[in-house]
N, C-alpha and C. Protein backbone atom coordinates (compact mmCIF):
# COMPACT_ATOMS: atom_id res chain seq x y z
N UNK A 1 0.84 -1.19 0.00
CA UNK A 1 0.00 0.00 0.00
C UNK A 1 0.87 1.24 0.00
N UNK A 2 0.54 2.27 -0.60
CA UNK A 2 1.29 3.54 -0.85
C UNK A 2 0.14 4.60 0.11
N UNK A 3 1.07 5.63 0.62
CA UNK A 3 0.48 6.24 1.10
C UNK A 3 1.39 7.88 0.67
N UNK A 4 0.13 8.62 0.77
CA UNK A 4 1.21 10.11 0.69
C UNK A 4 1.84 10.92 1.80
N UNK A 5 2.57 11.50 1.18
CA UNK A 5 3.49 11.96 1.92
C UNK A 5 3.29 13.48 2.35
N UNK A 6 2.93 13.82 3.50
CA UNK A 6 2.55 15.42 3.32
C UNK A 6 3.27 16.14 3.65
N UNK A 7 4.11 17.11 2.66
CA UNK A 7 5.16 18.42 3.01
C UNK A 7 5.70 19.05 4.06
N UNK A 8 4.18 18.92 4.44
CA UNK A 8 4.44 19.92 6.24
C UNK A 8 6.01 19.57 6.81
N UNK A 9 6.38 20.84 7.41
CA UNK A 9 7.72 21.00 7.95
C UNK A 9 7.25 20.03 9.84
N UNK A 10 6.18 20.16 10.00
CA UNK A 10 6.03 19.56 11.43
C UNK A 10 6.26 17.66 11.49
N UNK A 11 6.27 17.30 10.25
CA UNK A 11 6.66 16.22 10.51
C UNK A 11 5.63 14.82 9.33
N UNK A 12 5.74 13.49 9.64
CA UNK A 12 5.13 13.22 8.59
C UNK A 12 3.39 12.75 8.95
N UNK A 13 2.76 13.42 8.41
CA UNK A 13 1.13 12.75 7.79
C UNK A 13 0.85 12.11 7.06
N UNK A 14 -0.04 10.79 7.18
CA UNK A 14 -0.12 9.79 6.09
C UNK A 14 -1.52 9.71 5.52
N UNK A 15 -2.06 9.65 4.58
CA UNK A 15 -3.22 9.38 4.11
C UNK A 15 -3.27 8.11 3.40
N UNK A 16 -4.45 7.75 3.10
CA UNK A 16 -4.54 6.11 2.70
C UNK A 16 -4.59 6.55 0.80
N UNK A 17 -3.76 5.77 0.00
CA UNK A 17 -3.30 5.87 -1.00
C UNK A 17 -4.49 5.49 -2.04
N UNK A 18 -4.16 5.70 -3.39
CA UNK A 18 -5.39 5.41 -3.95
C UNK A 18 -4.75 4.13 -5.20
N UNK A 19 -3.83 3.59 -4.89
CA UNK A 19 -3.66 2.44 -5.68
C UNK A 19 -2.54 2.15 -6.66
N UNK A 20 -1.89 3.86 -6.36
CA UNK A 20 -0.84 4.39 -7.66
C UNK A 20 -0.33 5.07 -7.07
N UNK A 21 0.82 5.13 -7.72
CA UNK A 21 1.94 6.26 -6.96
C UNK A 21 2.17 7.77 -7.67
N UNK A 22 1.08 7.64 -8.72
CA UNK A 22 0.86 9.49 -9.06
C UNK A 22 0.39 10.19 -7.60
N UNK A 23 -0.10 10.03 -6.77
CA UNK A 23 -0.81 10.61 -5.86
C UNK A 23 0.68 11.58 -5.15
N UNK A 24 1.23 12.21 -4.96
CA UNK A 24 2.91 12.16 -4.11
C UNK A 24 2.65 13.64 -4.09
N UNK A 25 3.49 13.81 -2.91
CA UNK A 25 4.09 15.40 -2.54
C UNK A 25 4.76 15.43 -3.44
N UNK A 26 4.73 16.51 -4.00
CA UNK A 26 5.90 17.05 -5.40
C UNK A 26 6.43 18.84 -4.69
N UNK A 27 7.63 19.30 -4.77
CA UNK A 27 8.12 20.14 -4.83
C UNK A 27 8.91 21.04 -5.98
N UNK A 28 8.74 22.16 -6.37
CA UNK A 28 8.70 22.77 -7.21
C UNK A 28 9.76 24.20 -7.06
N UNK A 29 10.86 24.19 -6.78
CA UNK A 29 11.75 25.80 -6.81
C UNK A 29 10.98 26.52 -7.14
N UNK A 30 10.98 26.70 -8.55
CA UNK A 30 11.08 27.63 -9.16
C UNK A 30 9.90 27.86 -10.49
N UNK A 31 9.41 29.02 -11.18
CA UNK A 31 8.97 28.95 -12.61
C UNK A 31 9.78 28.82 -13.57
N UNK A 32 11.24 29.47 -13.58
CA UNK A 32 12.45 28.77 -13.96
C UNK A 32 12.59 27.54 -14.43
N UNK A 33 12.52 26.65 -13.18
CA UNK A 33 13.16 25.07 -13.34
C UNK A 33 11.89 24.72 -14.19
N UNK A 34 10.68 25.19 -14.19
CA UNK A 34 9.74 24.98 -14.90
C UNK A 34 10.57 25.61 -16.94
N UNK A 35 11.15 26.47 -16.99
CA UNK A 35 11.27 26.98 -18.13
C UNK A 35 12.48 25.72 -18.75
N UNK A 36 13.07 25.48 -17.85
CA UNK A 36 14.34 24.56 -18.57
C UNK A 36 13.70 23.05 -18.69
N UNK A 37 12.91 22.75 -18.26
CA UNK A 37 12.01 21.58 -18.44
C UNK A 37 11.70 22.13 -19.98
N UNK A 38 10.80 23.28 -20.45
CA UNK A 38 10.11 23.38 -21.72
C UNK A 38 11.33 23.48 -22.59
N UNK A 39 12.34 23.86 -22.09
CA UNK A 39 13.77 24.18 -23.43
C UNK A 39 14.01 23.01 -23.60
N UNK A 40 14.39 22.14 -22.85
CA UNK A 40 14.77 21.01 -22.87
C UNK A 40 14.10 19.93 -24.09
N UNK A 41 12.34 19.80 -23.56
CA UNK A 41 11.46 19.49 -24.53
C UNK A 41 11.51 19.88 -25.99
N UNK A 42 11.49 21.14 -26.23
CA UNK A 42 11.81 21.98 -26.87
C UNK A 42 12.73 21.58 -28.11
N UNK A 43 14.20 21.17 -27.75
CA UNK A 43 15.27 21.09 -28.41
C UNK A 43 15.14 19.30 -28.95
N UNK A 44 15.41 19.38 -29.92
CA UNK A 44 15.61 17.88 -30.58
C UNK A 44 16.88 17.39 -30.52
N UNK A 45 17.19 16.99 -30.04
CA UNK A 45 18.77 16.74 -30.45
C UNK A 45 19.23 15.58 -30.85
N UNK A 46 20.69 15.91 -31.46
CA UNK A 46 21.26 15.23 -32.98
C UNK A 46 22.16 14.44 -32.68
N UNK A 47 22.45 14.26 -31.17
CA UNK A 47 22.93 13.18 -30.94
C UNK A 47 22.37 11.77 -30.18
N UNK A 48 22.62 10.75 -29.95
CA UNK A 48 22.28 9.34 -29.49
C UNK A 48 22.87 9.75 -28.05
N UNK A 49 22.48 9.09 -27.55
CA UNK A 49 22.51 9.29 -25.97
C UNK A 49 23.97 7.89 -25.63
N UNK A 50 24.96 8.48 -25.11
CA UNK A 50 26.05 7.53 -25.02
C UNK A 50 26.09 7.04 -23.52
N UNK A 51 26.54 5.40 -23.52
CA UNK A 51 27.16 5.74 -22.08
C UNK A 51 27.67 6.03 -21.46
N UNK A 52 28.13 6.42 -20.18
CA UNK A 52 29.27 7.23 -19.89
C UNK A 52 29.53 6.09 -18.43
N UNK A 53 30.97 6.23 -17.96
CA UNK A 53 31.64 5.34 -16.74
C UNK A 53 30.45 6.24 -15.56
N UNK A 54 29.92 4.75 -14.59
CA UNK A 54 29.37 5.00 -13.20
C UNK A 54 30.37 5.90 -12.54
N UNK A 55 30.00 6.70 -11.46
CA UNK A 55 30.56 7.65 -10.88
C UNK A 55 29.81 7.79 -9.57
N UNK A 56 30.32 8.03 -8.42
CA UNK A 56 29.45 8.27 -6.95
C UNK A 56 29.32 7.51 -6.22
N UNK A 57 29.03 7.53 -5.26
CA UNK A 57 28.57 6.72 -4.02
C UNK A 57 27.41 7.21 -3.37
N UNK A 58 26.59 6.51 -2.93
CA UNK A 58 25.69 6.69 -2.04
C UNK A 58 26.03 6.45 -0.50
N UNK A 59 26.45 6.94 0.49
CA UNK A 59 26.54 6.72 1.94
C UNK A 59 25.62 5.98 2.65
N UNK A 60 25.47 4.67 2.85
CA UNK A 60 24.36 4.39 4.03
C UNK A 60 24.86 4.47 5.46
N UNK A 61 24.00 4.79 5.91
CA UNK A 61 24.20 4.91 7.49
C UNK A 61 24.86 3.54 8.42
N UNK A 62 25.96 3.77 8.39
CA UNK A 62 26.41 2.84 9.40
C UNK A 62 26.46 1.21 8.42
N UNK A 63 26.47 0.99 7.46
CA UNK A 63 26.50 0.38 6.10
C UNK A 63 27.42 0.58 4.57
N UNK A 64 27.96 -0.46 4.12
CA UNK A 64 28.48 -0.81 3.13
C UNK A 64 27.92 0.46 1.97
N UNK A 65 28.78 1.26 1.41
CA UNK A 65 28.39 2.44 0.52
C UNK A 65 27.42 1.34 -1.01
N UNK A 66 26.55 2.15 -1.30
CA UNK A 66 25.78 1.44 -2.53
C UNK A 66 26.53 2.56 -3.82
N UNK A 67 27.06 2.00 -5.04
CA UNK A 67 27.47 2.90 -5.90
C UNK A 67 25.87 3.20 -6.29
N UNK A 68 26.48 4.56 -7.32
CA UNK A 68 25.13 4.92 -7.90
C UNK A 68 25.61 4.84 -9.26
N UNK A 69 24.58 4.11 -10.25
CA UNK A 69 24.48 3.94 -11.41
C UNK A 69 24.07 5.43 -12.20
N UNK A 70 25.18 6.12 -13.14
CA UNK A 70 25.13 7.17 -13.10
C UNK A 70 25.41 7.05 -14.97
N UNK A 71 24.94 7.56 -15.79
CA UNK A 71 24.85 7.95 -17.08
C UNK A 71 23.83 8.79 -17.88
N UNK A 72 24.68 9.21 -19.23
CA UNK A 72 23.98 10.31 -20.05
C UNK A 72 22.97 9.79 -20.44
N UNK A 73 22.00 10.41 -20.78
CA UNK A 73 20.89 10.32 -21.08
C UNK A 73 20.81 11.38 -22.23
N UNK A 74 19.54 12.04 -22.72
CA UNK A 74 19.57 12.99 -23.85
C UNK A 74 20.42 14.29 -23.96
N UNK A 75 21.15 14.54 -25.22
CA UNK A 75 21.39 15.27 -25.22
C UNK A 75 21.39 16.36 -26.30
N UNK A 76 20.87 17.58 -26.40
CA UNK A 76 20.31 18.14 -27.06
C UNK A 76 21.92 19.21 -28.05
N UNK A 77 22.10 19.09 -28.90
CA UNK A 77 23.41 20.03 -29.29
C UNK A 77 24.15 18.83 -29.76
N UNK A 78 25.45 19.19 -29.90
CA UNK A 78 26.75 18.49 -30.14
C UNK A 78 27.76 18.87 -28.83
N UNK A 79 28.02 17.57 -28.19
CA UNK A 79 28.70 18.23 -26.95
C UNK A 79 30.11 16.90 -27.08
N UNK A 80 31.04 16.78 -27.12
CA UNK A 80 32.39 15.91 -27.02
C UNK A 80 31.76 14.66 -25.78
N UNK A 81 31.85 13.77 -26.04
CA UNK A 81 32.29 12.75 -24.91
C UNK A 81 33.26 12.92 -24.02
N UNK A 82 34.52 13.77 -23.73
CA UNK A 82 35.20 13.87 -22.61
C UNK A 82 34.27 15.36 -22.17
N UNK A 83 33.57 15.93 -22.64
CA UNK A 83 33.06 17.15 -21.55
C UNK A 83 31.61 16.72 -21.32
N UNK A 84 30.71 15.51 -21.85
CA UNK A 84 29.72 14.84 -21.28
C UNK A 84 30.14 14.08 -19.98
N UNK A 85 31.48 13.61 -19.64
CA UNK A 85 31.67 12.74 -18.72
C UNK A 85 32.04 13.61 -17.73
N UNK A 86 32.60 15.25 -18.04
CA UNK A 86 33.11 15.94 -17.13
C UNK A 86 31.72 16.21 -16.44
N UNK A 87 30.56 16.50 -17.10
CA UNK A 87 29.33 17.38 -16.61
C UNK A 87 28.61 16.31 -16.01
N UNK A 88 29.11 14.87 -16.34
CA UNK A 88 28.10 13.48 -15.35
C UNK A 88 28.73 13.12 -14.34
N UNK A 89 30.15 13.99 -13.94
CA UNK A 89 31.04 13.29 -13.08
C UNK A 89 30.53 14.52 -11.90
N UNK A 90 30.49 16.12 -12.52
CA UNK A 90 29.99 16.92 -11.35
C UNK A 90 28.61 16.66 -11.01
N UNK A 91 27.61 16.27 -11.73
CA UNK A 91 25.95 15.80 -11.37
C UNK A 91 26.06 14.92 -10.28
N UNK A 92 27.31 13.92 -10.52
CA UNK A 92 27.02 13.07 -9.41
C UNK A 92 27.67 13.43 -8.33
N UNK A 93 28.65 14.22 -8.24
CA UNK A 93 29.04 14.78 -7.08
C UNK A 93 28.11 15.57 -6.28
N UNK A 94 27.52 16.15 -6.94
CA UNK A 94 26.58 17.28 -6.41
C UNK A 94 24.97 16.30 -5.80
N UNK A 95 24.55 15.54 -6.67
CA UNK A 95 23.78 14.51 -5.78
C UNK A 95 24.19 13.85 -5.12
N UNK A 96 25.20 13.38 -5.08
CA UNK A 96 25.79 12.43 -3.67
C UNK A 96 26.04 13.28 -2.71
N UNK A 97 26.19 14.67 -2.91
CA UNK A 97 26.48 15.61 -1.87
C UNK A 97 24.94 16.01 -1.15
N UNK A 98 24.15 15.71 -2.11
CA UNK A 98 22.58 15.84 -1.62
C UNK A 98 22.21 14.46 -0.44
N UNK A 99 22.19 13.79 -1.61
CA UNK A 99 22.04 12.31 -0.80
C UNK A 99 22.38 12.07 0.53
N UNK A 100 23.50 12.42 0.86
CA UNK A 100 24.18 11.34 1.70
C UNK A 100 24.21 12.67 3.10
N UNK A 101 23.64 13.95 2.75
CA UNK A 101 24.01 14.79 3.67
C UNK A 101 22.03 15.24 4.02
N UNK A 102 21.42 14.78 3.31
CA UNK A 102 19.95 14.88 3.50
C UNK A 102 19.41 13.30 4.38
N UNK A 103 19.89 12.29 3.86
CA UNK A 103 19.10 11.24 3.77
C UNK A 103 19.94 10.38 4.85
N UNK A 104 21.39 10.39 4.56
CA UNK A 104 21.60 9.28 5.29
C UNK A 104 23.51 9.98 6.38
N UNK A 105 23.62 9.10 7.25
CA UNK A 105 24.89 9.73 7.75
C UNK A 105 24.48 9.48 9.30
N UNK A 106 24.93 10.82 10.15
CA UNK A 106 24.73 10.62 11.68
C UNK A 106 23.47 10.94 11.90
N UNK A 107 22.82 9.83 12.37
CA UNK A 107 21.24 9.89 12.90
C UNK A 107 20.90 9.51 14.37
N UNK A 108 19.80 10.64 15.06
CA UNK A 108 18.89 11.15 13.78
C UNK A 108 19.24 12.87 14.30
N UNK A 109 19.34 13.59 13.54
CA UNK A 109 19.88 15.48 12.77
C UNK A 109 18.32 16.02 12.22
N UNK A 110 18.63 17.03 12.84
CA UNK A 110 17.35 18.21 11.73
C UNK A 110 18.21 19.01 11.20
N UNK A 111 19.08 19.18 11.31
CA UNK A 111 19.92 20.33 10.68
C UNK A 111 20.81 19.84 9.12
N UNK A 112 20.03 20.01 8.39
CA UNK A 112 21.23 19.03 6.55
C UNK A 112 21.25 20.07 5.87
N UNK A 113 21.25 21.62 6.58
CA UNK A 113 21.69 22.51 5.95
C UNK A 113 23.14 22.66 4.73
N UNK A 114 24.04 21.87 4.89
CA UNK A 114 24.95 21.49 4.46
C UNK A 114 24.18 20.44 3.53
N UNK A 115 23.70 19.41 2.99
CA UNK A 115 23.41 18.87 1.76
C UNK A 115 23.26 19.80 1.08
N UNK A 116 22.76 20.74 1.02
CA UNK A 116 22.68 21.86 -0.43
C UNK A 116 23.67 22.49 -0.09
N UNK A 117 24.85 22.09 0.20
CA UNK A 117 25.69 23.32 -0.57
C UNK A 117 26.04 23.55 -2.19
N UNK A 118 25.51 22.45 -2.77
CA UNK A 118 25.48 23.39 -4.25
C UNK A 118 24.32 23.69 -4.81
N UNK A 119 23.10 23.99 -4.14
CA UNK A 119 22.15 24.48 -4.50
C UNK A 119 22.19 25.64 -4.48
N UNK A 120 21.81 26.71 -5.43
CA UNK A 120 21.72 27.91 -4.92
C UNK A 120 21.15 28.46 -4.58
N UNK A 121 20.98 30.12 -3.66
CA UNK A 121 20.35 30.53 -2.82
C UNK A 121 18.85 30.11 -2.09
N UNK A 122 18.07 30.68 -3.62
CA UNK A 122 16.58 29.87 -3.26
C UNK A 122 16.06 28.47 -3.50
N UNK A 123 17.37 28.07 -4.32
CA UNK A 123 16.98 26.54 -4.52
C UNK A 123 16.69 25.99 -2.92
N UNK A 124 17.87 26.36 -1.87
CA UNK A 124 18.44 25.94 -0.56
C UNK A 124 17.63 26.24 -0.11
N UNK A 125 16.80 27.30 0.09
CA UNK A 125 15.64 28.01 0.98
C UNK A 125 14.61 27.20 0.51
N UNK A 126 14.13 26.95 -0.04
CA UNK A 126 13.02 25.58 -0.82
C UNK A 126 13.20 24.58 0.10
N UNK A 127 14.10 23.71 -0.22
CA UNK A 127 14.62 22.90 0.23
C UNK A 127 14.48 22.34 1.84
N UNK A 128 14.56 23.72 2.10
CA UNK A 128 15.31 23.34 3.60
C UNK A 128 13.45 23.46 4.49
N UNK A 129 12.80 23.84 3.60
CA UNK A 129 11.60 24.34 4.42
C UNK A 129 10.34 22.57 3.66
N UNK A 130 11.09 22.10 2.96
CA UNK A 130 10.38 20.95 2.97
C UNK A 130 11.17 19.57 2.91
N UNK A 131 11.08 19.60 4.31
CA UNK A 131 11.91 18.32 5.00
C UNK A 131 11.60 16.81 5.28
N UNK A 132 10.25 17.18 4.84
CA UNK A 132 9.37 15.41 4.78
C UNK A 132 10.17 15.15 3.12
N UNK A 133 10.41 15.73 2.03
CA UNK A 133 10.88 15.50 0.73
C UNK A 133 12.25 15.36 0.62
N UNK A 134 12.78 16.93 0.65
CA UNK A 134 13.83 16.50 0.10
C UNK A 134 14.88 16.20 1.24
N UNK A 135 14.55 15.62 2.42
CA UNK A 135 15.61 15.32 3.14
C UNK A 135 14.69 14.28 4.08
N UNK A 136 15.91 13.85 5.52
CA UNK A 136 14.91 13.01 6.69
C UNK A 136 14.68 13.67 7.26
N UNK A 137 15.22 15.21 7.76
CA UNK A 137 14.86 15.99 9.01
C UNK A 137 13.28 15.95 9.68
N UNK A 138 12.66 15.73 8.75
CA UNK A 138 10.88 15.70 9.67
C UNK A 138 10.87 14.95 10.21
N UNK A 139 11.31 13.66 10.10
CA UNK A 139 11.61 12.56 11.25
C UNK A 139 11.94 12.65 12.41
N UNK A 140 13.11 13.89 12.12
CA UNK A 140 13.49 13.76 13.58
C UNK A 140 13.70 12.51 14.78
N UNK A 141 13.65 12.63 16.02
CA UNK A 141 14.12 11.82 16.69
C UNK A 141 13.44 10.45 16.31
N UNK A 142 12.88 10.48 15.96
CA UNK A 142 12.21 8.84 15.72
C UNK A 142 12.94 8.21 14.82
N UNK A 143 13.52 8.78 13.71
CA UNK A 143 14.55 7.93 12.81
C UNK A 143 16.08 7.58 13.44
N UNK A 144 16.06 6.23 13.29
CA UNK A 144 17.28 5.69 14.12
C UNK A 144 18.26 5.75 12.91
N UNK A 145 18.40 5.31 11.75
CA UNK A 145 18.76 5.04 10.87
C UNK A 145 18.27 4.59 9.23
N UNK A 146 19.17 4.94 8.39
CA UNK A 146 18.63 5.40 7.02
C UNK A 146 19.71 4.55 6.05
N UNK A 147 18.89 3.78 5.19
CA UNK A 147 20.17 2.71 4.51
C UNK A 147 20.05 3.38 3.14
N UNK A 148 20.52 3.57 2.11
CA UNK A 148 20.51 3.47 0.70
C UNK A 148 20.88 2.13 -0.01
N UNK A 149 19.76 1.32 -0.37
CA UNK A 149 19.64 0.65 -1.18
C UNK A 149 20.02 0.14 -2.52
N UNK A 150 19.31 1.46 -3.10
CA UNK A 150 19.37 1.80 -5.02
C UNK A 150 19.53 2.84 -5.34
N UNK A 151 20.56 3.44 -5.62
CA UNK A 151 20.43 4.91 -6.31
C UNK A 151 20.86 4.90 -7.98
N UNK A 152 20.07 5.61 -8.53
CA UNK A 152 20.51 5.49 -9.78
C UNK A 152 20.92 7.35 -10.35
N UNK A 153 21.18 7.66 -11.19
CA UNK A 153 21.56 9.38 -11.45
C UNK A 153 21.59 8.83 -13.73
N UNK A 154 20.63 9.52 -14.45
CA UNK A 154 20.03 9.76 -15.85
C UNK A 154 20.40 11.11 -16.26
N UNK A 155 21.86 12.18 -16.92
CA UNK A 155 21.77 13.13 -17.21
C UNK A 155 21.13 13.64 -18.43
N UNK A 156 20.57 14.64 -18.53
CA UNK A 156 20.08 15.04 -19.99
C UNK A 156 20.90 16.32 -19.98
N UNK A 157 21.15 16.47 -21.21
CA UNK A 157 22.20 17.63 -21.41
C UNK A 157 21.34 18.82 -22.69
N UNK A 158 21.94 19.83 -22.78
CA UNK A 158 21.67 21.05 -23.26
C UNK A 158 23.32 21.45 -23.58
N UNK A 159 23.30 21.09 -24.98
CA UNK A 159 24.88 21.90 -25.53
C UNK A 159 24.66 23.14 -26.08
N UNK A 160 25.72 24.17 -26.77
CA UNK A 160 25.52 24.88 -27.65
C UNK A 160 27.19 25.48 -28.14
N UNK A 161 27.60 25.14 -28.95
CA UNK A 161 29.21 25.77 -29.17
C UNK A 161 30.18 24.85 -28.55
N UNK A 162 29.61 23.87 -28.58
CA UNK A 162 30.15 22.55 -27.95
C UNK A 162 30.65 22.92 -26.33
N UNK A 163 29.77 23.34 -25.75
CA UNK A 163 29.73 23.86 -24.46
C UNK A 163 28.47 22.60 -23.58
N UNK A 164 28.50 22.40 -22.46
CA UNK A 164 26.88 22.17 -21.84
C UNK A 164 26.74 23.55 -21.30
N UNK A 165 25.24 24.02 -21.50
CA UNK A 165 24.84 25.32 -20.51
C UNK A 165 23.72 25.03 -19.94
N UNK A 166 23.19 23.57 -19.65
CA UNK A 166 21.86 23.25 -18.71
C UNK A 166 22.25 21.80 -18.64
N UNK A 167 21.50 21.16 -17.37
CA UNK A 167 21.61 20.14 -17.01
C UNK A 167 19.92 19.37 -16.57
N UNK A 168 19.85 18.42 -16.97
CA UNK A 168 18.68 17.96 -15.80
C UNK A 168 19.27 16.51 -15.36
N UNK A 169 19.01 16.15 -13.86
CA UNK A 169 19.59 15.33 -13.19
C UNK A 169 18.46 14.66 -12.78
N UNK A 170 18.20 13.27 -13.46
CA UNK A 170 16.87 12.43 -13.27
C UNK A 170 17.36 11.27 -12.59
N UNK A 171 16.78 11.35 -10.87
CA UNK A 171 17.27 10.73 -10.47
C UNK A 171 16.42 9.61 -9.45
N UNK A 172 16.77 8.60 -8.77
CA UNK A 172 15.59 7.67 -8.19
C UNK A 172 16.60 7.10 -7.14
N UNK A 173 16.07 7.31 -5.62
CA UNK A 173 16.75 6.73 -4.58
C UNK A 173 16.23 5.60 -3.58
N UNK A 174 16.24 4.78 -3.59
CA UNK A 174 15.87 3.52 -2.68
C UNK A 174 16.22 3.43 -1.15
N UNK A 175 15.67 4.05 -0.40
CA UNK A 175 15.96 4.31 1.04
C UNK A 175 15.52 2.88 2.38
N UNK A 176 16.10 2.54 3.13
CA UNK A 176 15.30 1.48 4.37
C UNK A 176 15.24 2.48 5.42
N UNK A 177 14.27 2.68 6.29
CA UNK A 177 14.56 3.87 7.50
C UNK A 177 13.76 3.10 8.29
N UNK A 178 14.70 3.07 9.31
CA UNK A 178 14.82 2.06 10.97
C UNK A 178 14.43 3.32 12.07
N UNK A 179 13.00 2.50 12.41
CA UNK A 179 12.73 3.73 13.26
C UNK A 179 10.87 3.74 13.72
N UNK A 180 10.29 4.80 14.50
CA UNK A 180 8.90 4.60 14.09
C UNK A 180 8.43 5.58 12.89
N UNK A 181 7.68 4.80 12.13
CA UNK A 181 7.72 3.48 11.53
C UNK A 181 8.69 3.52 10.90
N UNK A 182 9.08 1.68 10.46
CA UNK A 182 9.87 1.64 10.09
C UNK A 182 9.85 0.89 8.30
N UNK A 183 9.96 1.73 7.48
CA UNK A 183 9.61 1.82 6.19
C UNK A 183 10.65 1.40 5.24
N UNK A 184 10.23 1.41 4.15
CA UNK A 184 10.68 1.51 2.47
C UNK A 184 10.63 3.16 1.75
N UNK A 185 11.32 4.20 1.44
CA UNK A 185 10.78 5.20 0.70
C UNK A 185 11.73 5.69 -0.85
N UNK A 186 11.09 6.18 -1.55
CA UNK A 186 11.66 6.29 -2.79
C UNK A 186 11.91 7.62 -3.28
N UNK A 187 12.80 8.60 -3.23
CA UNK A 187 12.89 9.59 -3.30
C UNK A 187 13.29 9.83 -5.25
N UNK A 188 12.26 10.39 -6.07
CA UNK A 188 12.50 10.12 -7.22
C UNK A 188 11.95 11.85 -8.01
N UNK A 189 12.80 12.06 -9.01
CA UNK A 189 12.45 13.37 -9.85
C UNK A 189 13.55 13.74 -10.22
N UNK A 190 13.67 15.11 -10.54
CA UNK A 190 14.34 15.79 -11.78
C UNK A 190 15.45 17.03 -10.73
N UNK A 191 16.24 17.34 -10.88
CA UNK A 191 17.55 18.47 -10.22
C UNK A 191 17.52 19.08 -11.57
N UNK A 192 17.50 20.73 -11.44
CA UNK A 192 18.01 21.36 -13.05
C UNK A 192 19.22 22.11 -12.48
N UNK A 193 19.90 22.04 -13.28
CA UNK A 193 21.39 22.62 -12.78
C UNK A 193 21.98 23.59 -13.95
N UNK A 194 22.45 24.44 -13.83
CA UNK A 194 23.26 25.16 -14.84
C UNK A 194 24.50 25.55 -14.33
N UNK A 195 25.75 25.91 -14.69
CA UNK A 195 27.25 26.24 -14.49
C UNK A 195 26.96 28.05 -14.29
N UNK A 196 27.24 28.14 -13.16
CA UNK A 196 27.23 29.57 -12.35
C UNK A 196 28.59 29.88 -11.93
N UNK A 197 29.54 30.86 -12.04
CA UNK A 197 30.93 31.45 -12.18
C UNK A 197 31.99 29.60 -12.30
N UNK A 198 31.67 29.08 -13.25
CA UNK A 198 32.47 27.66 -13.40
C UNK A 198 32.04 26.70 -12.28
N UNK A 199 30.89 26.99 -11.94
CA UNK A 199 30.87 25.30 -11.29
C UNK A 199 28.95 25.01 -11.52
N UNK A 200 28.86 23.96 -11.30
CA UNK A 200 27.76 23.42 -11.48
C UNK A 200 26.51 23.59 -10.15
N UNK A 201 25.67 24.06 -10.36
CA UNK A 201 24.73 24.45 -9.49
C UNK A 201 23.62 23.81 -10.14
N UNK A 202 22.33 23.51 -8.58
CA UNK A 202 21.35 23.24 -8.53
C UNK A 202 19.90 24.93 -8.45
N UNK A 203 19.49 24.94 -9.53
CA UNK A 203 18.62 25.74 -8.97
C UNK A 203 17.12 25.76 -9.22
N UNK A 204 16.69 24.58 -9.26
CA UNK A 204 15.62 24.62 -9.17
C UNK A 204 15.21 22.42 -9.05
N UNK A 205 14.41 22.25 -8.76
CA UNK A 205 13.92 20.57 -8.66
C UNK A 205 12.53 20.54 -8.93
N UNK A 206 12.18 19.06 -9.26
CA UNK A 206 10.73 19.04 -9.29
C UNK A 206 10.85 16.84 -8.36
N UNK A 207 10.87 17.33 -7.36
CA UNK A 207 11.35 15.40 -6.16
C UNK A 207 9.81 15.08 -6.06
N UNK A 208 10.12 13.63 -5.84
CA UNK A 208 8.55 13.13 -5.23
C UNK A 208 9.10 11.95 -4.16
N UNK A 209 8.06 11.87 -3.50
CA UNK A 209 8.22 10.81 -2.61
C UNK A 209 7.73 9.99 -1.96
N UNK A 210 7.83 8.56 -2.24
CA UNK A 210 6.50 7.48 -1.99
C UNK A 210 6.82 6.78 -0.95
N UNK A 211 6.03 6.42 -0.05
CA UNK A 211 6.47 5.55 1.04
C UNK A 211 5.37 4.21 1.06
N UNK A 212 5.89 2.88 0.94
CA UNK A 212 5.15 1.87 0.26
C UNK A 212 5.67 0.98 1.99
N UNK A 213 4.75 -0.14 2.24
CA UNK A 213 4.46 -0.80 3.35
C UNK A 213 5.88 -1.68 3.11
């Protein structure tokens, strides 16, 4: 049985599910992260989607690290294979820097102010104010511990001048959390990122999150 997940910063509420996992708290930055979603759509692109070498780790708590299965996905432009692997090697840094500083580590913390450090400004302010999603903090003391399972990381790229100048980071996390209650949850959606004074930033998301019996 799936049940939803409700936003509130006070902690988690469950309602009885309706059979499917469309039903989910979804979080939203920005109208922005909304605009690079339509560019994205938008652009056809002329290349085949290559693989690129896994990259990252996922941290479980007090547990054996799970790699994360990490490759390109669409990409819109003409962009080189050594600067596709450079831009899938910072995606996954920057989600494992999410991951492992939101979800899993020394438990149990309300404070994962530090997982977004490469989010920017209001991405972080988003973020931090919905803590049943994109992190464990609503848990609070009741979560003993947080395993990562499955993580996987899907880049889609945006070239132009054989440059990348957008990112989307499609990603799906497999969580165990030891605790009351003690669950299965799936932290799954989209990171849009663009390169801000040379480094790769998060500024805007669209996460969901299912919690199944």
């Amino acid at each position: 049985m799936l049940r939803r997940i409700d936003p509130a910063p006070g902690g988690w509420r469950r309602r009885a599910g309706v059979g499917a996992s469309r039903l989910l708290a979804t979080g939203r930055a920005s109208l922005l992260a909304t605009c690079l979603v339509l560019t994205l759509a938008a652009c056809s692109g002329d290349d085949e989607p290559k693989p690129a070498p896994s990259s990252g780790s996922a941290q479980a708590s007090e547990s054996a690290p799970v790699t994360t299965t990490a490759r390109i996905g669409k990409v819109s432009g003409r962009l080189s294979d050594a600067r596709r692997a450079e831009v899938l090697a910072a995606a996954t840094k920057i989600v494992q820097a999410w991951v492992d500083g939101a979800y899993v580590g020394d438990l149990p913390r309300t404070d994962v102010t530090a997982a977004f450090a490469d989010f920017t400004t209001e991405a972080r302010e988003l973020a931090l104010k919905q803590p049943a999603i994109m992190s464990n903090a609503a848990s609070g003391a009741d979560l003993e511990s947080a395993t990562i399972t499955a993580s996987t990381l899907g880049l889609d790229l945006v070239a132009a001048r054989g440059r990348a100048i957008g990112a989307t980071a499609r990603v799906r996390i497999t969580m165990t959390l030891a605790g009351e209650p003690e669950r299965t949850d799936v932290v799954a959606g989209r990171l849009f990122l663009t390169p801000l004074k040379g480094k790769w930033r998060v500024f805007g998301y669209d996460v969901r999150r299912d919690e199944g019996d």
